[in-house]
C-alpha atoms as a PDB file:
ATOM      1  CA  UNK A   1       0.000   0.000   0.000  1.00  0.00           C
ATOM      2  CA  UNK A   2       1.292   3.525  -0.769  1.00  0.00           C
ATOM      3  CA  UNK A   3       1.499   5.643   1.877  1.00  0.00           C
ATOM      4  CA  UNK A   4      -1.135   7.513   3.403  1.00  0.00           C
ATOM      5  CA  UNK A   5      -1.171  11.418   3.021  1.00  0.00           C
ATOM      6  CA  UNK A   6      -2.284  13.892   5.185  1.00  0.00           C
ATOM      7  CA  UNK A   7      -1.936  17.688   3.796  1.00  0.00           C
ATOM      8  CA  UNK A   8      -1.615  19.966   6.828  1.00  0.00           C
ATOM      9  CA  UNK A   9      -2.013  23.672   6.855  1.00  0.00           C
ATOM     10  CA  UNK A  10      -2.245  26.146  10.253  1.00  0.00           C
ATOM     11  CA  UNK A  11      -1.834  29.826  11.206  1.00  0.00           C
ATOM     12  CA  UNK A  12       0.139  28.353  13.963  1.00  0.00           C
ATOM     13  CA  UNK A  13       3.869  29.376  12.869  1.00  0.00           C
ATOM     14  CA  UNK A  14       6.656  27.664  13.606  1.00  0.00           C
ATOM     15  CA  UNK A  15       6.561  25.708  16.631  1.00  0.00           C
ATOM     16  CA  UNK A  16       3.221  24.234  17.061  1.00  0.00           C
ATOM     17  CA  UNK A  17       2.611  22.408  13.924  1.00  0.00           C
ATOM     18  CA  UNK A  18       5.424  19.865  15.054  1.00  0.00           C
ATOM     19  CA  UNK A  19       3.476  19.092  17.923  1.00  0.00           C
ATOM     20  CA  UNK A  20       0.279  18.182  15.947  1.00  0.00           C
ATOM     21  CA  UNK A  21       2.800  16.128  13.192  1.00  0.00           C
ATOM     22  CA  UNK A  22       3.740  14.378  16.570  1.00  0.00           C
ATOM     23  CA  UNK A  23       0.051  13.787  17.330  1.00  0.00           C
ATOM     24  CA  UNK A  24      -0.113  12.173  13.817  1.00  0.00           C
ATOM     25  CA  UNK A  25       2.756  10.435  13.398  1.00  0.00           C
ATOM     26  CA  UNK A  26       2.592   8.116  17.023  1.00  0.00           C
ATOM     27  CA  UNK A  27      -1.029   7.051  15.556  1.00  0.00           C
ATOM     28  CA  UNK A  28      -0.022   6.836  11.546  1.00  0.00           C
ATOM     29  CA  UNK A  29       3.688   6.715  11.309  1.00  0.00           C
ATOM     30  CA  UNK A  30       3.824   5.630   7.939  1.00  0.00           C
ATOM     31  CA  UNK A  31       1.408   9.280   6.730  1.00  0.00           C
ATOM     32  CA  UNK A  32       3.530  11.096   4.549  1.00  0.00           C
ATOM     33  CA  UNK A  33       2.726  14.674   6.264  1.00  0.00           C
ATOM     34  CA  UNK A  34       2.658  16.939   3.476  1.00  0.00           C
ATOM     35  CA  UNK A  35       2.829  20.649   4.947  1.00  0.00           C
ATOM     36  CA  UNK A  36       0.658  23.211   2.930  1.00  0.00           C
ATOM     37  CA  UNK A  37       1.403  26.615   4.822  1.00  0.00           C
ATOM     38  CA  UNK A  38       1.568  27.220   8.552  1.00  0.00           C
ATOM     39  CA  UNK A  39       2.215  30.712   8.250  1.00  0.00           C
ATOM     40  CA  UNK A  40      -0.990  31.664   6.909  1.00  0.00           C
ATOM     41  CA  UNK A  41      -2.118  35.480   8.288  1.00  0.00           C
ATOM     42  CA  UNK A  42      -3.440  34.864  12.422  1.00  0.00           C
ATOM     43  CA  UNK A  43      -6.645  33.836  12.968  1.00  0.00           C
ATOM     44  CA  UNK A  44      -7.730  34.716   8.941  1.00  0.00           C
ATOM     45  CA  UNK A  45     -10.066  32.266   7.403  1.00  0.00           C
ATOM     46  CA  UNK A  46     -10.206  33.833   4.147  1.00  0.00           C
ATOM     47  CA  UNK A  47      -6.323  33.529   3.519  1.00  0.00           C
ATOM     48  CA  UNK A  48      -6.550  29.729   5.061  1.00  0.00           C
ATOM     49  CA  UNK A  49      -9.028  29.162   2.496  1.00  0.00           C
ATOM     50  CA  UNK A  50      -7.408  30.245  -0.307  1.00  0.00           C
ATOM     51  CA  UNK A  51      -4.337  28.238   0.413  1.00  0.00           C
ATOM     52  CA  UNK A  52      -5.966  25.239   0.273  1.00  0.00           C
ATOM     53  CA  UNK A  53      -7.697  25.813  -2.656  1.00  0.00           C
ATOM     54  CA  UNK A  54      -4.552  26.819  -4.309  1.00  0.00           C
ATOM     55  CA  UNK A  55      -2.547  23.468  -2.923  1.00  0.00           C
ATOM     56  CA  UNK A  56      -4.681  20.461  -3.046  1.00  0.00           C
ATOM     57  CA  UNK A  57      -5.807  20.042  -6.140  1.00  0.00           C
ATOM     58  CA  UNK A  58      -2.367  19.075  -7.012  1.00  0.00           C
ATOM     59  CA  UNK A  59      -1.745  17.034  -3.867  1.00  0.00           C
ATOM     60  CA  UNK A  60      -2.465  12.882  -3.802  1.00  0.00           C
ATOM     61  CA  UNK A  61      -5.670  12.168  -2.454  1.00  0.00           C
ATOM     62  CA  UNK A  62      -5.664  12.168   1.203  1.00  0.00           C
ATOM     63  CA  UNK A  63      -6.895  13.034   4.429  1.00  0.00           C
ATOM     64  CA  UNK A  64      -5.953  16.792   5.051  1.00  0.00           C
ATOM     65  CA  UNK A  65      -6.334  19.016   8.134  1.00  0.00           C
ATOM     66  CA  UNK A  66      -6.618  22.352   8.196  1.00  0.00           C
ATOM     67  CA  UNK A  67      -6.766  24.774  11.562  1.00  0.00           C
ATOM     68  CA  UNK A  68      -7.482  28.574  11.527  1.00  0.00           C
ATOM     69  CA  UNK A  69      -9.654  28.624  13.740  1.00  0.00           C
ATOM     70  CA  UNK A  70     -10.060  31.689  16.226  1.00  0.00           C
ATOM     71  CA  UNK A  71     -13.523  30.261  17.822  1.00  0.00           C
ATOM     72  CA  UNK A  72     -11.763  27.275  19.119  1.00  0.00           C
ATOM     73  CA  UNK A  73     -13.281  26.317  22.655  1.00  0.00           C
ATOM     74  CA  UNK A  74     -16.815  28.131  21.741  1.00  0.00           C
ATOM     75  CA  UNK A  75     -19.978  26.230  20.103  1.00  0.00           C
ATOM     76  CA  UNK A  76     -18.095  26.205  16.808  1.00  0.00           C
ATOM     77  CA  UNK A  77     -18.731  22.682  15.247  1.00  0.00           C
ATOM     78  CA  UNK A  78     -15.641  20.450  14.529  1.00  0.00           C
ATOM     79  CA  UNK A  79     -15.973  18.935  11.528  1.00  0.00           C
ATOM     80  CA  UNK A  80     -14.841  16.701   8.280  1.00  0.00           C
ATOM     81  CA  UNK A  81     -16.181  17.060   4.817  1.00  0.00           C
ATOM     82  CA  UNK A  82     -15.683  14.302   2.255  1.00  0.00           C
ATOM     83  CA  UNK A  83     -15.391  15.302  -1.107  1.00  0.00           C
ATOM     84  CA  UNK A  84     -16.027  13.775  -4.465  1.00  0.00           C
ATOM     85  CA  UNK A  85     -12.569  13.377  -5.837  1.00  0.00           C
ATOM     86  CA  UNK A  86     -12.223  10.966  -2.742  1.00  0.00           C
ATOM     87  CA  UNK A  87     -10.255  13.257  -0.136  1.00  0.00           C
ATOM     88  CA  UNK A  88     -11.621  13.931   3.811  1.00  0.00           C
ATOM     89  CA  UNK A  89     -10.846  17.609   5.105  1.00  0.00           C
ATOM     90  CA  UNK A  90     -10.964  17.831   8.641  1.00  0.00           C
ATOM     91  CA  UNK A  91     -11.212  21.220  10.751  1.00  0.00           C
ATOM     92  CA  UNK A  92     -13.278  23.826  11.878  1.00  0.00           C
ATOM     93  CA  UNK A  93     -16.991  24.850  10.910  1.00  0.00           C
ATOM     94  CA  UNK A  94     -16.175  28.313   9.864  1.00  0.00           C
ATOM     95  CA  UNK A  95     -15.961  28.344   5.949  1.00  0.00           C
ATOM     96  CA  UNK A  96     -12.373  27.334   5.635  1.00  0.00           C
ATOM     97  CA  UNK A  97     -12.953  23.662   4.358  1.00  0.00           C
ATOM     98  CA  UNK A  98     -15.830  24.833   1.897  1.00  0.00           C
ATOM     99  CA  UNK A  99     -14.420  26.074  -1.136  1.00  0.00           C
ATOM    100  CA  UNK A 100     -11.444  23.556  -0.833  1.00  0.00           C
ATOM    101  CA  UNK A 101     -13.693  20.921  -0.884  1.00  0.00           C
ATOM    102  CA  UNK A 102     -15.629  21.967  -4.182  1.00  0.00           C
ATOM    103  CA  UNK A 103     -12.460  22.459  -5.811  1.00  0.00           C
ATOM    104  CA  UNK A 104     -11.947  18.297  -4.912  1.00  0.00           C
ATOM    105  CA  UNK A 105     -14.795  18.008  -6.912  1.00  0.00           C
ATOM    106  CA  UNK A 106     -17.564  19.515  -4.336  1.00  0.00           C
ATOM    107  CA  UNK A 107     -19.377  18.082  -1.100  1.00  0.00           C
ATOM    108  CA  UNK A 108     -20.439  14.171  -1.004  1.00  0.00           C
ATOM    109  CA  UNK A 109     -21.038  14.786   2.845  1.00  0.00           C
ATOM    110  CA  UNK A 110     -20.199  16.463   6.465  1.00  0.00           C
ATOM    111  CA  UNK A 111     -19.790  14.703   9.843  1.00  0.00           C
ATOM    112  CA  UNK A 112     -18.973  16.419  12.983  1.00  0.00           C
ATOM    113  CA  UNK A 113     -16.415  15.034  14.949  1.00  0.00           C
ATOM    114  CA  UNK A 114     -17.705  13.579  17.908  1.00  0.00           C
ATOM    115  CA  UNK A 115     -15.785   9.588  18.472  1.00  0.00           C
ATOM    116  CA  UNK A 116     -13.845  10.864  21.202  1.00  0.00           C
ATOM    117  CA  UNK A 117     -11.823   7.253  20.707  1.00  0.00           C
ATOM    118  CA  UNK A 118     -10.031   8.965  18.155  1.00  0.00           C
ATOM    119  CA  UNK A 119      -9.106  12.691  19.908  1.00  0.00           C
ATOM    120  CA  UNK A 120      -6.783  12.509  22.531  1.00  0.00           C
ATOM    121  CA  UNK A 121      -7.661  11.605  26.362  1.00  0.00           C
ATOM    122  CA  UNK A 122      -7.402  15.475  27.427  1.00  0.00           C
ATOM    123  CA  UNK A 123      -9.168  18.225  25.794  1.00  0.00           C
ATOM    124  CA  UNK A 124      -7.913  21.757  26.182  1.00  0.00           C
ATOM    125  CA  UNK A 125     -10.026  24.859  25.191  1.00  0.00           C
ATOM    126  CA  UNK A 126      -7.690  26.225  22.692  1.00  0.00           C
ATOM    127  CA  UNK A 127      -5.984  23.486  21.057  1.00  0.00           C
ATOM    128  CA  UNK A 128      -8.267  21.246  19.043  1.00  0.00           C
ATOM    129  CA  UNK A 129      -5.419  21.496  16.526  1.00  0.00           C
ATOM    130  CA  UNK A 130      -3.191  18.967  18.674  1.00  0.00           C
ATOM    131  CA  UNK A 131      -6.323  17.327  20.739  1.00  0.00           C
ATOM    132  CA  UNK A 132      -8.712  16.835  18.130  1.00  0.00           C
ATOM    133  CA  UNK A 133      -8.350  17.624  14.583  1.00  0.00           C
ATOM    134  CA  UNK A 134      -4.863  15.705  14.238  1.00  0.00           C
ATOM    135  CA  UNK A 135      -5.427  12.651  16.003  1.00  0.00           C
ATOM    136  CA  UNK A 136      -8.716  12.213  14.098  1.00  0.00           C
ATOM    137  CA  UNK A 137      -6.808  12.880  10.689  1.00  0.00           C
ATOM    138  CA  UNK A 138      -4.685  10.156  11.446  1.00  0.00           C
ATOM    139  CA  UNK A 139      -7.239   7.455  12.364  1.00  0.00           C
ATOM    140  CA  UNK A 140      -8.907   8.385   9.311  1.00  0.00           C
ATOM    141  CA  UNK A 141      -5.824   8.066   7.417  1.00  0.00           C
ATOM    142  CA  UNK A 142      -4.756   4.417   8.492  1.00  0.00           C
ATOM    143  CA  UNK A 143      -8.147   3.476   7.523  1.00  0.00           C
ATOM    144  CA  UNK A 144     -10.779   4.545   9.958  1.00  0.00           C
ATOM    145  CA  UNK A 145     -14.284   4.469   8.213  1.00  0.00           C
ATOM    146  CA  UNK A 146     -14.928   8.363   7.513  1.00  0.00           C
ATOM    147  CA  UNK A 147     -19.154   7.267   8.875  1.00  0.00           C
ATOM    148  CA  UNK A 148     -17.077   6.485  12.081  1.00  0.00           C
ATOM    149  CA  UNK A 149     -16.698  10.062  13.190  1.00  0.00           C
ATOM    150  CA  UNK A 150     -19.779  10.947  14.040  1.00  0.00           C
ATOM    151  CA  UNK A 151     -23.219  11.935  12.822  1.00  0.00           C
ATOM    152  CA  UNK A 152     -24.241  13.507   9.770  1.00  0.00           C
ATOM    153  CA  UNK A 153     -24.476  17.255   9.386  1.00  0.00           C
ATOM    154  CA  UNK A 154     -26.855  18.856   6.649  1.00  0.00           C
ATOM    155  CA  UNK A 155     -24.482  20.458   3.907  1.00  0.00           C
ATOM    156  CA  UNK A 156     -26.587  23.392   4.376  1.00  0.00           C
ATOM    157  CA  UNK A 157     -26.082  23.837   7.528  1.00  0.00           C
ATOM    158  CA  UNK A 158     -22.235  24.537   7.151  1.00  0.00           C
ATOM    159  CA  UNK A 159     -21.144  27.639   7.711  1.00  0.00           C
ATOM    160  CA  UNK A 160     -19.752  29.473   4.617  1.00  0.00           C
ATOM    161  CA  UNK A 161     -17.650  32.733   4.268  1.00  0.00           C
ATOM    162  CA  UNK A 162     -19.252  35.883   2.322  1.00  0.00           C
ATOM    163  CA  UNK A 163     -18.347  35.240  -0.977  1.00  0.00           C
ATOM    164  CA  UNK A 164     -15.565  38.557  -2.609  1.00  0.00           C
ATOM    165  CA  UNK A 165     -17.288  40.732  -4.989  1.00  0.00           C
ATOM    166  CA  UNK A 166     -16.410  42.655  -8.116  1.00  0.00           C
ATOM    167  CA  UNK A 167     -18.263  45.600  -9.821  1.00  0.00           C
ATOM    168  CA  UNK A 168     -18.065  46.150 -13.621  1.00  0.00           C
ATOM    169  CA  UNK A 169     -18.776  49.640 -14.155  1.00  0.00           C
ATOM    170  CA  UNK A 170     -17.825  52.006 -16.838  1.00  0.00           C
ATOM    171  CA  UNK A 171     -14.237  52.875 -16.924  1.00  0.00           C
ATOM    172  CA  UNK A 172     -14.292  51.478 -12.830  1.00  0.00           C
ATOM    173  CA  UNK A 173     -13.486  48.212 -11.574  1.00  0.00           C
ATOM    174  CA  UNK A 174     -14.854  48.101  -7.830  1.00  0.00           C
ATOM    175  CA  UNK A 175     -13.298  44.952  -6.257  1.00  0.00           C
ATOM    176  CA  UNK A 176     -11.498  44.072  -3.117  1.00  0.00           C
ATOM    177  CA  UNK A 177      -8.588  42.056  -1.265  1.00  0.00           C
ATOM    178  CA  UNK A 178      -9.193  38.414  -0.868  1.00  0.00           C
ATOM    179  CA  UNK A 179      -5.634  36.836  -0.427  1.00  0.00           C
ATOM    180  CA  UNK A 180      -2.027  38.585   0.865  1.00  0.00           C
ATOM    181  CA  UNK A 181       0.496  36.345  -0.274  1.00  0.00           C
ATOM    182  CA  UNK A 182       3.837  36.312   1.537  1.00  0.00           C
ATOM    183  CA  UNK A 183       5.865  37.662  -1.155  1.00  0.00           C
ATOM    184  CA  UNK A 184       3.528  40.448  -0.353  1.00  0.00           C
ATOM    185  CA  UNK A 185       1.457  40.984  -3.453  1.00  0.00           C
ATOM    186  CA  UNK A 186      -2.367  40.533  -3.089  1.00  0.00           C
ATOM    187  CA  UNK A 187      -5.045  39.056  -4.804  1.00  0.00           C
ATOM    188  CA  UNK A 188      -7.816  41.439  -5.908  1.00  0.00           C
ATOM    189  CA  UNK A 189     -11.393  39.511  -6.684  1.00  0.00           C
ATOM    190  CA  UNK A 190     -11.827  39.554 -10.663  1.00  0.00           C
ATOM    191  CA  UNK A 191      -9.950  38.135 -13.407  1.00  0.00           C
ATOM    192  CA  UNK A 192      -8.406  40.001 -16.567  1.00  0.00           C
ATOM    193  CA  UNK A 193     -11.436  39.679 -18.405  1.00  0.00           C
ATOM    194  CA  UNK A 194     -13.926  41.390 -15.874  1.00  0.00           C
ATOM    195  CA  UNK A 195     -11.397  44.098 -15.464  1.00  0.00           C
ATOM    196  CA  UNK A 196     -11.191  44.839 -19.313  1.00  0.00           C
ATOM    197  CA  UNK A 197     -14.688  44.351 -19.542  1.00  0.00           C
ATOM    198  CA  UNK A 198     -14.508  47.964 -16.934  1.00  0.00           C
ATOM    199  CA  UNK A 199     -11.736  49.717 -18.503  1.00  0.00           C
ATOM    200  CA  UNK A 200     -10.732  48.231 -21.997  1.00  0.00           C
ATOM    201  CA  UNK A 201      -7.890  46.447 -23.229  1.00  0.00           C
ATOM    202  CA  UNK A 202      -4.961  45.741 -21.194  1.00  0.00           C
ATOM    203  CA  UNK A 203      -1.910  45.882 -22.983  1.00  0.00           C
ATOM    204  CA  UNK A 204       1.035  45.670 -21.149  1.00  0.00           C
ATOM    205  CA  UNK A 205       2.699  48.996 -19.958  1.00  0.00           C
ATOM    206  CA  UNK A 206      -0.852  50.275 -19.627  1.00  0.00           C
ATOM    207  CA  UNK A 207      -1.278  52.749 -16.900  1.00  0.00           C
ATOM    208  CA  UNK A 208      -3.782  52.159 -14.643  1.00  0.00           C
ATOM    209  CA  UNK A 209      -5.012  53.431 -10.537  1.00  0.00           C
ATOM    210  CA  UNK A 210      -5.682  51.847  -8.023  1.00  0.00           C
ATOM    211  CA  UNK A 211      -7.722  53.372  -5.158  1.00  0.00           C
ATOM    212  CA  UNK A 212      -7.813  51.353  -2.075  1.00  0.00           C
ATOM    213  CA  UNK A 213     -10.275  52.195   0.078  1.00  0.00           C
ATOM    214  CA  UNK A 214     -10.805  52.884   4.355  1.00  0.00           C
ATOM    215  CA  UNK A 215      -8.568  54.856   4.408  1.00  0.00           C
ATOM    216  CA  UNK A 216      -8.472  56.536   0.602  1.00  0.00           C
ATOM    217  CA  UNK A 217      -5.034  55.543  -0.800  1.00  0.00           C
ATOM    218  CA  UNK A 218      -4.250  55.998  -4.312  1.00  0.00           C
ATOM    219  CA  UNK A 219      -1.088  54.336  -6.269  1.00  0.00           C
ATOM    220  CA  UNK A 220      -0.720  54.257  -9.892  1.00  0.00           C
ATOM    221  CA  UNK A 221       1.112  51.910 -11.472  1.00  0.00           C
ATOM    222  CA  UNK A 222       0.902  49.731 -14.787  1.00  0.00           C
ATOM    223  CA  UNK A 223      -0.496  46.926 -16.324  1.00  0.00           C
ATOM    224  CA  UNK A 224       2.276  43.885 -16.844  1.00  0.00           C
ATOM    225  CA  UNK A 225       2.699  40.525 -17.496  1.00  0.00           C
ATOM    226  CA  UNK A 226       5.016  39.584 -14.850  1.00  0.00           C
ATOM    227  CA  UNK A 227       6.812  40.626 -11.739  1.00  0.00           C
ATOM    228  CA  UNK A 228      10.019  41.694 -14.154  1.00  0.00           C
ATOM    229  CA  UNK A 229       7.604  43.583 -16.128  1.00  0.00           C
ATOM    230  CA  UNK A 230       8.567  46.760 -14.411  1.00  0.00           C
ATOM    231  CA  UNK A 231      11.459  48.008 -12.472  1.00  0.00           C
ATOM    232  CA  UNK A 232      12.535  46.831  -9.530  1.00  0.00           C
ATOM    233  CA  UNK A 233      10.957  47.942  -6.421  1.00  0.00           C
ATOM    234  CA  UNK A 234       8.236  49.331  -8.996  1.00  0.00           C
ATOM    235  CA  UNK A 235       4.881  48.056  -9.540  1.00  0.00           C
ATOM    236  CA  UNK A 236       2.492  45.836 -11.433  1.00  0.00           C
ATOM    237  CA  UNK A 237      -0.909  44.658 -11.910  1.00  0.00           C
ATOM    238  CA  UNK A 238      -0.981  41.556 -13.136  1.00  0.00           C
ATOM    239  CA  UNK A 239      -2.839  38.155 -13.401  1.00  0.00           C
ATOM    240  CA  UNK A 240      -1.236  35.887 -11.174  1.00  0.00           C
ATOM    241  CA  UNK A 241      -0.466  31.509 -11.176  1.00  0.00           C
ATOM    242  CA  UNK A 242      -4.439  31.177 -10.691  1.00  0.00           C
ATOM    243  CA  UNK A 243      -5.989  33.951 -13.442  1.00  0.00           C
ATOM    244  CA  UNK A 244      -7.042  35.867 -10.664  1.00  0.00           C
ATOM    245  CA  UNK A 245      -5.908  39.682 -10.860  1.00  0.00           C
ATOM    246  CA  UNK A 246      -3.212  40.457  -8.474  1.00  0.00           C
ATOM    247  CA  UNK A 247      -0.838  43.501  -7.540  1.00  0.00           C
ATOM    248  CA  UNK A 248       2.630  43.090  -6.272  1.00  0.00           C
ATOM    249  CA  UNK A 249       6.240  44.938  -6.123  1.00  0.00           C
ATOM    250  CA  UNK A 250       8.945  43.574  -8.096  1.00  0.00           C
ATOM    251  CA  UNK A 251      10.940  42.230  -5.650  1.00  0.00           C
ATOM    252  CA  UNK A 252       8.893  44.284  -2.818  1.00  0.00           C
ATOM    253  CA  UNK A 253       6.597  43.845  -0.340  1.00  0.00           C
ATOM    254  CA  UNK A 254       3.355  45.854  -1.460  1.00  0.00           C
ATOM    255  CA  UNK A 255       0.991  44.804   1.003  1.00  0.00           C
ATOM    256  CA  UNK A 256       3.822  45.600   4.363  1.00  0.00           C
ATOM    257  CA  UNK A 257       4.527  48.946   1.868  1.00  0.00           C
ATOM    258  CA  UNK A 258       0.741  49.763   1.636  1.00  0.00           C
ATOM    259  CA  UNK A 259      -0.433  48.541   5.118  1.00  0.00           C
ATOM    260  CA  UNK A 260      -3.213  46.276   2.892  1.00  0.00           C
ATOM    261  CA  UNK A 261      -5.211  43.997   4.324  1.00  0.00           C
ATOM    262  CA  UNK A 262      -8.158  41.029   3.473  1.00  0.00           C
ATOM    263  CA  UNK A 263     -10.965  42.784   2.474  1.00  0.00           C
ATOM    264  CA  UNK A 264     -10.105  46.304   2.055  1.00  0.00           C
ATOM    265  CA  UNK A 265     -12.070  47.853  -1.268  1.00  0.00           C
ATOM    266  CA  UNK A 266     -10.108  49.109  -4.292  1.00  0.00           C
ATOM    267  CA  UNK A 267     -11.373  50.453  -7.062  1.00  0.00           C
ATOM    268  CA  UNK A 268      -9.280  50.335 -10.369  1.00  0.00           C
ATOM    269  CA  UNK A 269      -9.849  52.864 -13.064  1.00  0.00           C
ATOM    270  CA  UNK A 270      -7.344  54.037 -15.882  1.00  0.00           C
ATOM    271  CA  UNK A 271      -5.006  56.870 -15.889  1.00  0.00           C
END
């Protein structure tokens, strides 16, 4: 048999993560632990989200954990989804597994995590990473049936995370932050087409603005095709790995330059 996989992906940092891997590893020690991003922005589902979306596709099919969760301890459901393409996410009920999972090929069911046979014997109030969500990976990694668990939750009953919006107006693209990757460039909602489809075409060395909103903050810059595209320490609007429409600094950090954040508006218009 090949070995098992189990993606893993925090907003732990550096330390913590090796205690959950522990957790895994002394109940599956043949999982090869495959680690997706512990680093991801504290306590932010949105950025959790999008990492997974953006890793697993192209990871074996496994069992995969995933912890940002900053209502551990409260009401919060634990949970794991299994999805189509034959993976089982396992985390929090707070919108970070949902997306993810349709990307394996969408929803097939939900189970909350209640077989306390496979969490450890005690519980803290702010580590379900290491007392809950890991151990139960594992089990479900050397075989467990996924029905084992616990009981069925209605898919509709999951919580899911306000989908970003884009506005195609004339000559304005309204959109916002969704992602701050940690080369520092960020991910705007929107692809390419929707922005053209607001301003026109987009050749490269365009000049465009961007207005980013609460507070007002304007930086103009230029339409490119890749980081290089300008300067260094100048920069770019781009389409990044994933078609999505993305604005970085050749070999910068815009989002620690800007101070931008998840969700802050920006309008784009052209200059």
């Amino acid at each position: 048999m090949a070995r098992p996989v189990i993606g893993f992906l925090t907003d732990f940092g550096p330390a913590a993560p090796a205690v959950c891997r522990g957790v895994m590893f002394r109940i599956a020690p043949d999982a090869n632990i495959i680690d997706i991003n512990h680093f991801v922005p504290r306590w932010s589902i949105r950025d959790g989200a999008a990492s997974l979306v953006f890793a697993l596709p192209y990871l074996p099919v496994g069992t995969h954990v995933a912890v940002v969760d900053p209502g551990v301890g409260t009401d919060r459901l634990p949970i794991a989804i299994k999805a189509a393409r034959g993976d089982v996410l396992i985390g929090p009920d707070n919108g970070l597994l949902i997306e993810p999972a349709e990307r394996l090929g969408g929803i097939v069911e939900a189970r909350v995590l209640e077989n306390r046979d496979y969490w450890l014997d005690s519980i803290s109030s702010s580590f379900h990473g290491r007392d809950i969500f890991s151990p139960t990976a594992a089990h479900l990694a050397m075989g467990a049936p996924f029905e084992s668990v616990g009981s069925v939750v209605p898919t509709d009953q999951l919580v899911r995370l306000t989908k970003p919006t884009f506005t195609v107006a004339d000559g304005r693209f309204e959109t916002q932050i969704v992602h701050v990757m940690i080369y520092g460039n960020v991910t705007f909602a929107g692809t390419p087409a929707d922005l053209e489809a607001a301003i026109g075409p987009l050749a490269p060395g365009r000049p465009v603005r961007l207005i980013f909103g609460d507070p007002e903050l304007v930086e103009d810059t230029v339409w490119g095709i890749t980081f290089g595209s300008v300067p260094l320490r100048a920069s770019v609007l781009m389409a990044d790995a994933e078609g999505h429409l993305s604005f970085a600094d050749n070999q910068g950090m815009a989002a620690i330059r800007l101070d931008l954040t998840v969700d802050r508006p920006v309008t784009i218009t052209a200059r």
